[in-house]
Protein backbone atom coordinates (compact mmCIF):
# COMPACT_ATOMS: atom_id res chain seq x y z
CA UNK A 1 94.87 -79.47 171.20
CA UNK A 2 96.95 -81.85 168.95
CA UNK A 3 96.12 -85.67 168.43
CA UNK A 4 98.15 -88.02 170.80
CA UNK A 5 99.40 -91.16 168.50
CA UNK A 6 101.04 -93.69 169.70
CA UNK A 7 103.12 -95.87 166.93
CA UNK A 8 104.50 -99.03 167.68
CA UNK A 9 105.89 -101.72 165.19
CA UNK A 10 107.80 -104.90 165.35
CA UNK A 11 110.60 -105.40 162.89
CA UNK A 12 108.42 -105.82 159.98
CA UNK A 13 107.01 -102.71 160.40
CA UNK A 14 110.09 -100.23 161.62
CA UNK A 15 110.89 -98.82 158.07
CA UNK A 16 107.44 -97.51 157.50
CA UNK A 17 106.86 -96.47 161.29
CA UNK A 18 110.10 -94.62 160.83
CA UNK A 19 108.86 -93.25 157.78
CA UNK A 20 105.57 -92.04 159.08
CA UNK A 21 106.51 -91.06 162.20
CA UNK A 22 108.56 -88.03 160.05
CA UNK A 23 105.69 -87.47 157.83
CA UNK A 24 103.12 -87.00 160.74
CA UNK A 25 105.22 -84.44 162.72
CA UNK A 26 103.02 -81.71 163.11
CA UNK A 27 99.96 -83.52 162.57
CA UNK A 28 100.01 -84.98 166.04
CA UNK A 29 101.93 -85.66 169.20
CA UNK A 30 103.80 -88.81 168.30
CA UNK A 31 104.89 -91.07 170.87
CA UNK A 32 107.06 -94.03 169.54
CA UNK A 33 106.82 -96.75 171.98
CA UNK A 34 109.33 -99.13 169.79
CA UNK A 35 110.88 -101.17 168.61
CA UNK A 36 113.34 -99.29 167.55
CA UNK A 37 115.91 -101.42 165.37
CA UNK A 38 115.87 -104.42 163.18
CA UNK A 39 116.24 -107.17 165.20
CA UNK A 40 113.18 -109.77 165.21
CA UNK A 41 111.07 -108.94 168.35
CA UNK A 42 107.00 -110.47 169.23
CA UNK A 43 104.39 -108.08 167.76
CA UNK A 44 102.31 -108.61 170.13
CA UNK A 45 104.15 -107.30 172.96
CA UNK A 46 104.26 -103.77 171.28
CA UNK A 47 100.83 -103.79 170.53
CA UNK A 48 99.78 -104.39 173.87
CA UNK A 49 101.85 -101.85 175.31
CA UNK A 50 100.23 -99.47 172.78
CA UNK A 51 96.84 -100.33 173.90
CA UNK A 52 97.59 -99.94 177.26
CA UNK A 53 98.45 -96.09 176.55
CA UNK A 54 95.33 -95.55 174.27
CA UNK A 55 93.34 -96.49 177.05
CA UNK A 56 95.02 -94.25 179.62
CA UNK A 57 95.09 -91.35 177.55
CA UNK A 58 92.23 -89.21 177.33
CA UNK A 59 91.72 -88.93 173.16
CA UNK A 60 94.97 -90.94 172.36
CA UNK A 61 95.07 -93.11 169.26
CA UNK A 62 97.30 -95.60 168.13
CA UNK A 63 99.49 -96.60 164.88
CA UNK A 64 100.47 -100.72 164.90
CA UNK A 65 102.71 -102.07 162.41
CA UNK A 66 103.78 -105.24 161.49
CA UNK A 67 105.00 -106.95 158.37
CA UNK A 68 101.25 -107.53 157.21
CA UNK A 69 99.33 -105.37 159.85
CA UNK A 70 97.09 -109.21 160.76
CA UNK A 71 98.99 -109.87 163.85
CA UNK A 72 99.16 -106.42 165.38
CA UNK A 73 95.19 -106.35 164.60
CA UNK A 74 94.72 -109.40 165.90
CA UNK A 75 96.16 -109.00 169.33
CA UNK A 76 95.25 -105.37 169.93
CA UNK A 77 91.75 -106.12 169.54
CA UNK A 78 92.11 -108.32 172.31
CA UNK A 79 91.39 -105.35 174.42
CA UNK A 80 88.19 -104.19 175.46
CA UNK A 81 88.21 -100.87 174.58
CA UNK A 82 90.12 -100.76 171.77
CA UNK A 83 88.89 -100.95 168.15
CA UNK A 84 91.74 -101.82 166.07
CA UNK A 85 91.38 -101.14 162.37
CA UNK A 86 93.20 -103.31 159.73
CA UNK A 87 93.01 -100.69 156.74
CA UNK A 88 94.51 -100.71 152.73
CA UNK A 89 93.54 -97.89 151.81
CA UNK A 90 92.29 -94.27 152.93
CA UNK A 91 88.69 -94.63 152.45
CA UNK A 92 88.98 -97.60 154.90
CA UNK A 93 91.05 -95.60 157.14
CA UNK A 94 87.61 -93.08 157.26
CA UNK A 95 85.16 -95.22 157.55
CA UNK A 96 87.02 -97.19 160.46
CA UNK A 97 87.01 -93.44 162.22
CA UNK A 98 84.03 -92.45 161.00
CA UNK A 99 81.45 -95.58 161.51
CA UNK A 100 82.92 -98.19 164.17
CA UNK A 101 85.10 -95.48 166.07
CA UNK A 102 88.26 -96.95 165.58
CA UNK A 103 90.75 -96.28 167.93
CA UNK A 104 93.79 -97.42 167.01
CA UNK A 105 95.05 -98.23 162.92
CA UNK A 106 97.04 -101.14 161.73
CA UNK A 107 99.01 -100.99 158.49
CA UNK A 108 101.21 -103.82 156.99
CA UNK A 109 104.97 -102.71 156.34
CA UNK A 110 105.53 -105.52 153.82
CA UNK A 111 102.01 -104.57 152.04
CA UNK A 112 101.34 -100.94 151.31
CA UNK A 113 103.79 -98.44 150.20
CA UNK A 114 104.93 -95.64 152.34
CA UNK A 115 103.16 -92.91 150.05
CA UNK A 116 99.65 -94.79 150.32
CA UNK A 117 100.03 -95.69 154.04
CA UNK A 118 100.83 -91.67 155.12
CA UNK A 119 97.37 -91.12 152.98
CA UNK A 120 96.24 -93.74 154.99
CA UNK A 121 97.04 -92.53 158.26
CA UNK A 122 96.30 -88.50 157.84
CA UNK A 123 92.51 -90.15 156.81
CA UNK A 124 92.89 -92.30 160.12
CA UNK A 125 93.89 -88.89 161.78
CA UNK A 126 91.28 -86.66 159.94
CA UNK A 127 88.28 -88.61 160.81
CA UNK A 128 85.89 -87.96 163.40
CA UNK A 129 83.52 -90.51 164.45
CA UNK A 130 79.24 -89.77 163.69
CA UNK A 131 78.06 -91.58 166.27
CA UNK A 132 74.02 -91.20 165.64
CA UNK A 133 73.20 -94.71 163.56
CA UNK A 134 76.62 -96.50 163.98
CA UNK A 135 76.40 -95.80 168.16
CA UNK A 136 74.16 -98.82 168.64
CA UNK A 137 76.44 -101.23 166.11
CA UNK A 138 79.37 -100.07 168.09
CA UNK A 139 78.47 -100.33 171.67
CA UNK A 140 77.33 -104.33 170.15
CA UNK A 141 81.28 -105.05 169.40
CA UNK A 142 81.48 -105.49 173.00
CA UNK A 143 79.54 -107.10 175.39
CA UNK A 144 78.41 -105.26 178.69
């Protein structure tokens, strides 16, 4: 059964959603929730909208975008549930999946290149959280 991603981006981020969502074909079911042209919109209403879906959706993930990735970070982890992962780089990318059970990755349009950011992403998409020692550290991010 194929990953469901959700990708959402503000202006800032619409090349490289664009971008990825044609790279990641395949690789998952890709649901673009927006924005879907150039004019200046609020970040944070696409990333909420995003997080609302993860939640809803039995093994969904999500791909935020903004200009630097911060503000898309920022407000999706204003969600309890979601763990929102601000990443550079792929080993990042694993570790977020991997260790703290990310559920949702954040990438900055204006900082990493489209190359890096699909490397990025397939590692965000790869990785399968170990539970075990990083279970107790997790369930901590969020009170009861």
């Amino acid at each position: 059964m194929p990953i469901t991603l959700y990708m959402a981006s503000d202006h800032g981020g619409l090349a490289l959603k664009e971008e990825l969502k044609g790279a990641l074909e395949g690789k998952a079911e890709i649901s673009d929730l927006g924005t879907h042209t150039e004019d200046s919109v609020d970040y944070p209403d696409f990333a909420h909208a995003l997080c609302e879906r993860v939640l809803t959706t039995d093994g969904a993930m999500g791909l935020l975008i903004c200009g630097t990735g911060i503000g898309m970070s920022l407000a999706a982890n204003r969600h309890r549930g979601i763990r929102a992962a601000l990443c550079t780089d792929p080993y990042m990318s694993r570790m977020a999946r991997e260790h703290n059970d990310a559920n949702v990755l954040c990438l900055g349009g204006r900082v990493v290149g489209s190359a890096l950011a699909l490397e990025i992403a397939e590692a965000f998409l790869a990785g399968e959280y170990e539970g075990g020692r990083h279970a107790r550290r997790v369930a901590k991010i969020e009170p009861a």
